[in-house]
N, C-alpha and C. Protein backbone atom coordinates (compact mmCIF):
# COMPACT_ATOMS: atom_id res chain seq x y z
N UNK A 1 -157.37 55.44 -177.73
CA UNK A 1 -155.92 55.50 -177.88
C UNK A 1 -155.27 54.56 -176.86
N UNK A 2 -154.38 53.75 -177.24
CA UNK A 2 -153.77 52.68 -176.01
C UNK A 2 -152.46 53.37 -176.08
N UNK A 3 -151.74 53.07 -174.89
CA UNK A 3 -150.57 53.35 -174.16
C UNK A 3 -149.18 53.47 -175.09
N UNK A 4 -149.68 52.63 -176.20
CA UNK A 4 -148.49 52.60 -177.21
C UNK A 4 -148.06 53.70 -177.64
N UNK A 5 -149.31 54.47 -178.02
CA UNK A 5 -149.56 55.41 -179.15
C UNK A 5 -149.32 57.07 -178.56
N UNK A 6 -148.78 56.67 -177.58
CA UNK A 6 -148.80 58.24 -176.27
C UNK A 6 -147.44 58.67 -176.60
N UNK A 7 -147.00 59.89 -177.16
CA UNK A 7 -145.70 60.34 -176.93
C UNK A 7 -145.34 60.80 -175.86
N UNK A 8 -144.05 60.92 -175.76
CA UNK A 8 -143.70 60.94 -174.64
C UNK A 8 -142.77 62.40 -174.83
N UNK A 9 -142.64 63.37 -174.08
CA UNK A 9 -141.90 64.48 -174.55
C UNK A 9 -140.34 64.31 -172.94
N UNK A 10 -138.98 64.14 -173.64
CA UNK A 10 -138.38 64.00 -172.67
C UNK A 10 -137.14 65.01 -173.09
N UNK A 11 -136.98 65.94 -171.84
CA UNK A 11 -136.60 66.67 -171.67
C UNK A 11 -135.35 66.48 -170.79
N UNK A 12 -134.10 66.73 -171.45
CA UNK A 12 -132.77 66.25 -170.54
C UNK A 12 -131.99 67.83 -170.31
N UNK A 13 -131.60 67.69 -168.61
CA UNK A 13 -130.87 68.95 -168.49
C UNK A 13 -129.72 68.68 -168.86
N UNK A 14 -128.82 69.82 -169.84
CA UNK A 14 -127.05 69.67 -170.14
C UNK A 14 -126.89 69.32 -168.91
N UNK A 15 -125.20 68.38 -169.20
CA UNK A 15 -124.90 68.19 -167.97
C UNK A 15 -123.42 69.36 -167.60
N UNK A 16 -123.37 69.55 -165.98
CA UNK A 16 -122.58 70.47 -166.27
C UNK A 16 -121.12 70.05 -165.62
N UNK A 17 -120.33 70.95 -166.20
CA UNK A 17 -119.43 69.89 -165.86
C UNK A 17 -118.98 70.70 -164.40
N UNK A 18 -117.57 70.06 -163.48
CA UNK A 18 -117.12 69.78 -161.97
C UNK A 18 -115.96 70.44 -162.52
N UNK A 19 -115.39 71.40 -161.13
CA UNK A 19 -114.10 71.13 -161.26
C UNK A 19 -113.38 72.38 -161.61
N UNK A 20 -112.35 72.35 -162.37
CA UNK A 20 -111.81 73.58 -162.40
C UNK A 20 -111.49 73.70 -164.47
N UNK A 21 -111.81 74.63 -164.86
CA UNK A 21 -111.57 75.17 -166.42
C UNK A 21 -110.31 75.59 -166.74
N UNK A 22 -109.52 75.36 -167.79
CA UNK A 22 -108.43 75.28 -168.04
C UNK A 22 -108.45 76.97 -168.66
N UNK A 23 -107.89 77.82 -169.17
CA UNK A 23 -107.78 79.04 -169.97
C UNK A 23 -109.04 78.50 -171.17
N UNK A 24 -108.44 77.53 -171.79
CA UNK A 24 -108.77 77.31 -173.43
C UNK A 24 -110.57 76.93 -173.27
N UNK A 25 -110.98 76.38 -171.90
CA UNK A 25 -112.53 75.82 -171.82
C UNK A 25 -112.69 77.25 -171.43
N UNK A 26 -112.45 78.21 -170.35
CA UNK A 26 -112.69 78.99 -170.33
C UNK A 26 -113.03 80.56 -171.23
N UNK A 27 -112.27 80.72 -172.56
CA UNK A 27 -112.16 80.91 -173.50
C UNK A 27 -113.78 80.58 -174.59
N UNK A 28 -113.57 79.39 -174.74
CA UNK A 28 -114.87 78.34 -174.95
C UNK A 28 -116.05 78.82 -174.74
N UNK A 29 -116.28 78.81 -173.44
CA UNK A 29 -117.36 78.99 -172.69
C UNK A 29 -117.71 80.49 -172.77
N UNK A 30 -116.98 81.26 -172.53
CA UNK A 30 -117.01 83.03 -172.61
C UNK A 30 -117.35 83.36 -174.12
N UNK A 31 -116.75 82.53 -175.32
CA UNK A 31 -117.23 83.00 -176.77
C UNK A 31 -115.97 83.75 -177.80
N UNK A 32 -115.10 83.88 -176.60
CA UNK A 32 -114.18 84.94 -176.90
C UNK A 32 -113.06 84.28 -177.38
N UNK A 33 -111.82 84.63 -178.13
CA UNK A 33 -110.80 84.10 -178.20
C UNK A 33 -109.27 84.90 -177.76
N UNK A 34 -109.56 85.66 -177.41
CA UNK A 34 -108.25 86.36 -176.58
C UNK A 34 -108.65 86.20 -174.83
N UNK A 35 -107.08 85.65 -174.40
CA UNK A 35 -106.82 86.12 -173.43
C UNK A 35 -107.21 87.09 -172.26
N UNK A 36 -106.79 88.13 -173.29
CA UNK A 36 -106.42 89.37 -172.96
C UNK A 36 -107.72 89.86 -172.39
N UNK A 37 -108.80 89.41 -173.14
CA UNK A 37 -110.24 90.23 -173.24
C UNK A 37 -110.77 89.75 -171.57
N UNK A 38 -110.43 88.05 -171.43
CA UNK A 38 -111.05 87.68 -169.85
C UNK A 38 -110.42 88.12 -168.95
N UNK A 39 -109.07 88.72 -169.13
CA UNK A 39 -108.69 89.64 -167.94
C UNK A 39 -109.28 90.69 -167.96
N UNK A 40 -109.08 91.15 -169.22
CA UNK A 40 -109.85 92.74 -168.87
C UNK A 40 -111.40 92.42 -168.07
N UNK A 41 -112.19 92.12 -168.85
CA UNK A 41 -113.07 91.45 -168.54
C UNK A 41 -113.64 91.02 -166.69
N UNK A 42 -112.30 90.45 -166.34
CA UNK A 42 -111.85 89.78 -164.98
C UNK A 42 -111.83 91.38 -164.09
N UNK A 43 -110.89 92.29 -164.48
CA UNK A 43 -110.23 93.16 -163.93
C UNK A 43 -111.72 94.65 -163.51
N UNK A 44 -112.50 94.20 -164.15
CA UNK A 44 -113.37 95.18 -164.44
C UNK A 44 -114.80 94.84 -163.86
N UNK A 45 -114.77 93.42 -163.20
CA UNK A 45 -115.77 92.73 -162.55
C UNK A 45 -116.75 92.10 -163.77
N UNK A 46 -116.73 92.17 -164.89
CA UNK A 46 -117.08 91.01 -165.86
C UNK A 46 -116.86 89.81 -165.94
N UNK A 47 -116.12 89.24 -165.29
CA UNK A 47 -116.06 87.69 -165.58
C UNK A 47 -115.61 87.48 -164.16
N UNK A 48 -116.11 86.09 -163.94
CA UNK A 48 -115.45 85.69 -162.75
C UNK A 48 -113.69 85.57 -162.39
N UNK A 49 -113.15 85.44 -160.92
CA UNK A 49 -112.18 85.58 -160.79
C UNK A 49 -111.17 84.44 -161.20
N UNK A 50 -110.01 84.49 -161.22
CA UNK A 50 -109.18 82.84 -161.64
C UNK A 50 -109.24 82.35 -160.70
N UNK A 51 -108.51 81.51 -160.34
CA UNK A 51 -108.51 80.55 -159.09
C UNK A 51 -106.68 79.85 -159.60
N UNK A 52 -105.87 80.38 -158.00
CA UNK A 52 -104.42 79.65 -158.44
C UNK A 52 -104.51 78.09 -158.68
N UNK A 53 -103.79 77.24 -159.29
CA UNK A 53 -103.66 76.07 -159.29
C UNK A 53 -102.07 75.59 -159.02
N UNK A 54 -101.32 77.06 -158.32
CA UNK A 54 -99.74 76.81 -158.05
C UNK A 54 -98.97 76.88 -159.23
N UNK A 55 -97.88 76.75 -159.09
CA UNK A 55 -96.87 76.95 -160.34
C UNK A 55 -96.90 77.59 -161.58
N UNK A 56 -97.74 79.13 -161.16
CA UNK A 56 -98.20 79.22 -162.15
C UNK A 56 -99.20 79.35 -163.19
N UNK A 57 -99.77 78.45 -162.56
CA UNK A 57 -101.40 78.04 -163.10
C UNK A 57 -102.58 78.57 -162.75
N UNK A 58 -103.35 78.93 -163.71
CA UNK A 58 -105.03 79.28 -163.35
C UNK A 58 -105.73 79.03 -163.67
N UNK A 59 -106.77 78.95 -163.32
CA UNK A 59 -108.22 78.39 -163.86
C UNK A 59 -109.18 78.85 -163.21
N UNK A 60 -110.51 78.66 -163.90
CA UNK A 60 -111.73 78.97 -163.28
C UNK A 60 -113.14 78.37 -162.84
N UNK A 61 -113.30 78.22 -161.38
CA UNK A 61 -114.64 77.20 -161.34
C UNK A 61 -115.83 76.99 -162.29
N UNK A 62 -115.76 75.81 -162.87
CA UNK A 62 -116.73 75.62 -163.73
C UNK A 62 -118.45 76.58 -163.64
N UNK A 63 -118.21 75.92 -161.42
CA UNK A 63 -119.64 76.79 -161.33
C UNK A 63 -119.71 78.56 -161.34
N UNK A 64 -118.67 79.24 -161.13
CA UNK A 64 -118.48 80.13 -161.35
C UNK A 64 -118.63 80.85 -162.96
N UNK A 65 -118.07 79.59 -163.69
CA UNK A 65 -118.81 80.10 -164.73
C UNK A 65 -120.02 80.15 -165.49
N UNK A 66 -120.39 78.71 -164.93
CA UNK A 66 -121.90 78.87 -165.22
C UNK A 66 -123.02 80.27 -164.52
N UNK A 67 -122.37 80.39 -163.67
CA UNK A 67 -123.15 81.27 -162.81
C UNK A 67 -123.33 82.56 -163.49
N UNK A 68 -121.62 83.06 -164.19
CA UNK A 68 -121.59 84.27 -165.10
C UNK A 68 -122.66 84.14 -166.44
N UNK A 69 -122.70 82.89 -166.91
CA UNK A 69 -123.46 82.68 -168.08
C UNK A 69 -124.58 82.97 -167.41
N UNK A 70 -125.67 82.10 -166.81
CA UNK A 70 -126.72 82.15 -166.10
C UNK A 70 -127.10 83.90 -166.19
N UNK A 71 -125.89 84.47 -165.54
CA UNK A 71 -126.33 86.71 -165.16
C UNK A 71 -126.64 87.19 -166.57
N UNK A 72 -125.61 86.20 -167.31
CA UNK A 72 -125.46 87.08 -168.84
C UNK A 72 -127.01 87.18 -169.32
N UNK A 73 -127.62 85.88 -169.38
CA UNK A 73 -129.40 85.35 -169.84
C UNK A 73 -129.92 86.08 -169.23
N UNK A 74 -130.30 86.45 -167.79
CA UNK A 74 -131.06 87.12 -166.84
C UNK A 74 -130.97 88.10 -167.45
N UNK A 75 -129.66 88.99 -167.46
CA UNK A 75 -129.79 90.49 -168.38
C UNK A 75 -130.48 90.96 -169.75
N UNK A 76 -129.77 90.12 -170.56
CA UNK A 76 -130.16 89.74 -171.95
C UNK A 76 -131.56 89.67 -172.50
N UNK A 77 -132.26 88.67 -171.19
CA UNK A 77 -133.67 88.06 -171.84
C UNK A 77 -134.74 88.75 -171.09
């Protein structure tokens, strides 16, 4: 067999994203489509906490949410 003929198996990690999640990625990411449910959710120690962004605004660390996903698998699997 020569070098040509070798598969190669390549394996790419998702990339994840930086930064801070808007409601609607957050939403996204959780599966859910109410609001309402990631507060409760929030309020009850299920989901990670918001994070102010001032005026108003909230959001949630991306890695924070990966991290919740990550517990969800651990439990799950």
């Amino acid at each position: 067999m020569d070098n040509q003929s070798v598969i190669y198996n390549i394996t790419q990690q998702p990339t994840h994203k930086t930064g801070v999640a808007n409601v609607n990625q957050a939403l996204a990411h959780a599966g859910v489509t109410s609001r309402t449910t990631l507060i409760k959710w929030e309020r009850e120690g299920r989901f990670p906490k918001r994070v102010s962004l001032g005026r108003g605004r909230v959001g949630w660390t991306w890695d924070a949410l990966y991290r919740w996903a990550d517990s969800l698998q651990a439990k799950e699997g």
